[in-house]
Structures are given as structure tokens and as C-alpha cells.
C-alpha atoms as a PDB file:
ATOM      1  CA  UNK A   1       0.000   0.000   0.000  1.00  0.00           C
ATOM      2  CA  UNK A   2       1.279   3.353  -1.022  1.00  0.00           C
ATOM      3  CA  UNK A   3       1.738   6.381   1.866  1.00  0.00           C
ATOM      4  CA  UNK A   4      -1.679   7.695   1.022  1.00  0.00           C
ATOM      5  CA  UNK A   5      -3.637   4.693   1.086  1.00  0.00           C
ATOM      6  CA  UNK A   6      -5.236   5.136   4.848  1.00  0.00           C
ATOM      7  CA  UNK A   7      -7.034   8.250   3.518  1.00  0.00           C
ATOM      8  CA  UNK A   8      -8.440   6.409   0.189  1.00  0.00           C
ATOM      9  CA  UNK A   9     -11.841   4.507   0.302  1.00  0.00           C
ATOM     10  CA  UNK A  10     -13.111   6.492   3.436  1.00  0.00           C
ATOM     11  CA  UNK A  11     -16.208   7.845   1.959  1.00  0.00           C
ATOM     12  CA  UNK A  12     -18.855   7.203  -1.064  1.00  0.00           C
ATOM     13  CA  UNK A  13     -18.360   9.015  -3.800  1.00  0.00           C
ATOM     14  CA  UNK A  14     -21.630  10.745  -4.876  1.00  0.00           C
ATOM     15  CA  UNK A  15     -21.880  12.066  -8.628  1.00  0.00           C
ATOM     16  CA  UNK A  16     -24.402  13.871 -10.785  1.00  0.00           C
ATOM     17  CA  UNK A  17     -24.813  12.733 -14.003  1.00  0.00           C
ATOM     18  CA  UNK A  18     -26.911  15.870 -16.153  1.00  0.00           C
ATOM     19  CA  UNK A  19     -27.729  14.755 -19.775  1.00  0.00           C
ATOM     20  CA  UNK A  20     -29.363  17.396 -22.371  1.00  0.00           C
ATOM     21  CA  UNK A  21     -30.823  16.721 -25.504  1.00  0.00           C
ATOM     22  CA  UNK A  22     -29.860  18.778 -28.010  1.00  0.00           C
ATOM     23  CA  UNK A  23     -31.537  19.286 -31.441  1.00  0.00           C
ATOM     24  CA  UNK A  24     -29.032  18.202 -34.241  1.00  0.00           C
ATOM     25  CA  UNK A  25     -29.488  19.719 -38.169  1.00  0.00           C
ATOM     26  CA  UNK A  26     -33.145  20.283 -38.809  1.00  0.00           C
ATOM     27  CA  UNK A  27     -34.679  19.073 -36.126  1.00  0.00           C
ATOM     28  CA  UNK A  28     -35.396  22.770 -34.183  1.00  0.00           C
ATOM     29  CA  UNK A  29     -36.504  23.841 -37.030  1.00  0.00           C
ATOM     30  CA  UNK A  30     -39.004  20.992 -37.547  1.00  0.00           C
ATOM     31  CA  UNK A  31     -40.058  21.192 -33.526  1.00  0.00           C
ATOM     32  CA  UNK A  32     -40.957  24.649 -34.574  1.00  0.00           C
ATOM     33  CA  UNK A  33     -42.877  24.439 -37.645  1.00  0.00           C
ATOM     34  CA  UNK A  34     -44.831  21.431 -36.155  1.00  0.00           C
ATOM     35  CA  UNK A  35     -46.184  23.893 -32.955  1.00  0.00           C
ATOM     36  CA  UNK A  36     -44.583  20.862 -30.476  1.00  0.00           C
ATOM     37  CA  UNK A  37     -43.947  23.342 -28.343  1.00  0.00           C
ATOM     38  CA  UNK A  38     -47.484  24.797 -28.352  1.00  0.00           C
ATOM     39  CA  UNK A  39     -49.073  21.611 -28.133  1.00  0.00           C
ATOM     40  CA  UNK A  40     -46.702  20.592 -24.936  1.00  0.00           C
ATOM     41  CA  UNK A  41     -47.313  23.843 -23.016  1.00  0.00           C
ATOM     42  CA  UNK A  42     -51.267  23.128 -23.951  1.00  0.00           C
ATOM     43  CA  UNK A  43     -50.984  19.873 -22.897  1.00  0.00           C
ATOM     44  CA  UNK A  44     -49.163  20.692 -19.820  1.00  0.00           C
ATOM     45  CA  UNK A  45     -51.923  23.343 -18.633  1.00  0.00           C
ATOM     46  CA  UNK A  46     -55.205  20.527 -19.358  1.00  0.00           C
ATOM     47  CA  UNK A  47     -52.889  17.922 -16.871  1.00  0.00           C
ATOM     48  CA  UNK A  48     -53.308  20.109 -14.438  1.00  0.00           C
ATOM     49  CA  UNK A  49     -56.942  20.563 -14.569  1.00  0.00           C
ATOM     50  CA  UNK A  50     -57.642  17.342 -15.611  1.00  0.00           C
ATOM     51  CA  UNK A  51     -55.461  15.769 -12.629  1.00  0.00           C
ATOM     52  CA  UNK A  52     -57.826  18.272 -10.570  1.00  0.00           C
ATOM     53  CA  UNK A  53     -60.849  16.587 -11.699  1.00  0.00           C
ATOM     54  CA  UNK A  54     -59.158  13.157 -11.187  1.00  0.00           C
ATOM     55  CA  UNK A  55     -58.640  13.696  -7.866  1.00  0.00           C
ATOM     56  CA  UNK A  56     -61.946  14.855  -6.510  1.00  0.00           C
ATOM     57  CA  UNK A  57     -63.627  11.970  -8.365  1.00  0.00           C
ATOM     58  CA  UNK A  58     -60.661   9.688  -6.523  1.00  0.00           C
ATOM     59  CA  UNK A  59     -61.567  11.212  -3.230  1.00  0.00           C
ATOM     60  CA  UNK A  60     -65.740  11.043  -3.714  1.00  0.00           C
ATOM     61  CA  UNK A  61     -65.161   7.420  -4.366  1.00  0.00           C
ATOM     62  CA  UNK A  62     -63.174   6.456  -1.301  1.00  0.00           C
ATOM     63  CA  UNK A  63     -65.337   9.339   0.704  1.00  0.00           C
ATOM     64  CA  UNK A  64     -68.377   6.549  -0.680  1.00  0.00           C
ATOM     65  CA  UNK A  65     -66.917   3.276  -0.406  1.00  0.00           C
ATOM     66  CA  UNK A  66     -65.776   3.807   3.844  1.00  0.00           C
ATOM     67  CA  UNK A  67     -69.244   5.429   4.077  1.00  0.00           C
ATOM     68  CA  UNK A  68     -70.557   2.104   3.639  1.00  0.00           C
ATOM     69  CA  UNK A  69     -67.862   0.263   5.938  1.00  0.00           C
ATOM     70  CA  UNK A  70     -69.010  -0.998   9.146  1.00  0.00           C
ATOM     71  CA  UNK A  71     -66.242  -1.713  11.660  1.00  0.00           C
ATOM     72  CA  UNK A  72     -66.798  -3.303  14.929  1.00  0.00           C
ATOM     73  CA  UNK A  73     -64.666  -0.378  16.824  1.00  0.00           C
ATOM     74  CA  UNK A  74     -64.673  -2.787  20.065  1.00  0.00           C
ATOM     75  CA  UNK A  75     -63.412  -5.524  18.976  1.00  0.00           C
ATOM     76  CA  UNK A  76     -60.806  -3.939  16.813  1.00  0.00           C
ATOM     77  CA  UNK A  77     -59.698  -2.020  20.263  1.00  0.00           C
ATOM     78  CA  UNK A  78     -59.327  -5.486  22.041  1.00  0.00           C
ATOM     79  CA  UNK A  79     -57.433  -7.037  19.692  1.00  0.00           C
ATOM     80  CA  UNK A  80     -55.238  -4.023  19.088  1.00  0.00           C
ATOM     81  CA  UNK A  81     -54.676  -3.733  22.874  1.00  0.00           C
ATOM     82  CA  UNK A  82     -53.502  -8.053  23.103  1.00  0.00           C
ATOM     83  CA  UNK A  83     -51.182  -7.430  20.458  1.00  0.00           C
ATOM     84  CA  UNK A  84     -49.691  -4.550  22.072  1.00  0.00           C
ATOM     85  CA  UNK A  85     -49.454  -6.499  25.384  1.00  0.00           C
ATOM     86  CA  UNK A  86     -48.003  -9.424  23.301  1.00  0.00           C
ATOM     87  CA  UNK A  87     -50.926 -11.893  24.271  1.00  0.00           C
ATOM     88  CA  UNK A  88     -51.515 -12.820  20.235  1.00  0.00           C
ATOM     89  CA  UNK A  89     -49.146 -12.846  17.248  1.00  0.00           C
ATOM     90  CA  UNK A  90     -49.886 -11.761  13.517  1.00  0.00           C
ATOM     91  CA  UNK A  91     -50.763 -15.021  12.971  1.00  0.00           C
ATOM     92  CA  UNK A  92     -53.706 -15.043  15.717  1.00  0.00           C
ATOM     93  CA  UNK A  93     -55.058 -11.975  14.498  1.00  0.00           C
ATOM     94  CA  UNK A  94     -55.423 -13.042  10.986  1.00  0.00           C
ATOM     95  CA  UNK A  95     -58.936 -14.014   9.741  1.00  0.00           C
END
């Protein structure tokens, strides 16, 4: 081992790796004439309103489905509190 060697290997090595894609010969000028840009900001703008939208419907359908859940809150609390205490396993809770 060389005289440096206690002071290599001490730490991980973190590194960024930034890639860019660059247009090559006609192809700006083809993004351009095409409106891709246009379209993308467009598109861009409906995702948000459309994951709005999403997302309400997501939440009216849980909001429905644990309205209709019934949950015996008693003997939930009994079993939580034996497997607390260590009186039943995973296995004895299972149904």
C-alpha cells in the first residue's frame, strides 16, 4: 500500500450525471414548424386541470366506499390492545 492509502476509500463518492438533448441539423426547425412546443405547453396546462378533476372523483369514491364500511370499533380495540401487550401474534389476528 502506497503512503496515502489510509485516507483512500473512506467515503462514497456521490456524482451527478446531467444529460441534455440537443436538437441536431433540422430538427429545431421541424419542432418549430410542427407547434410541439405549443401543443406541450397546452398539454401541460389541461394535466393540471384534468389531474384536478381526477382527484376529486378519486376522493368522492373512497369518501363513498368507507361510508358504507361498518367496523366493529370494540373488537378492533381489544385485539389491538392483546397485540400490544403481546398476548396474540400476527398469525392469531389473521382471519
Amino acid at each position: 500500500m502506497n503512503e496515502h492509502g489510509e485516507f483512500t476509500r473512506l467515503y462514497p463518492i456521490q456524482k451527478t450525471l446531467r444529460f441534455e438533448l440537443k436538437p441536431q441539423g433540422r430538427t429545431r426547425e421541424y419542432l418549430n414548424s410542427s407547434n410541439f412546443f405549443e401543443e406541450d405547453r397546452i398539454r401541460a396546462e389541461k394535466y393540471k386541470i384534468l389531474k384536478k378533476v381526477a382527484d376529486d372523483y378519486h376522493k368522492r369514491y373512497i369518501d363513498e366506499c368507507l361510508s358504507k364500511l361498518s367496523l366493529d370499533w370494540i373488537l378492533l380495540k381489544e385485539v389491538l390492545e392483546r397485540y400490544r401487550d403481546k398476548k396474540v401474534g400476527k398469525k392469531e389476528l389473521e382471519m
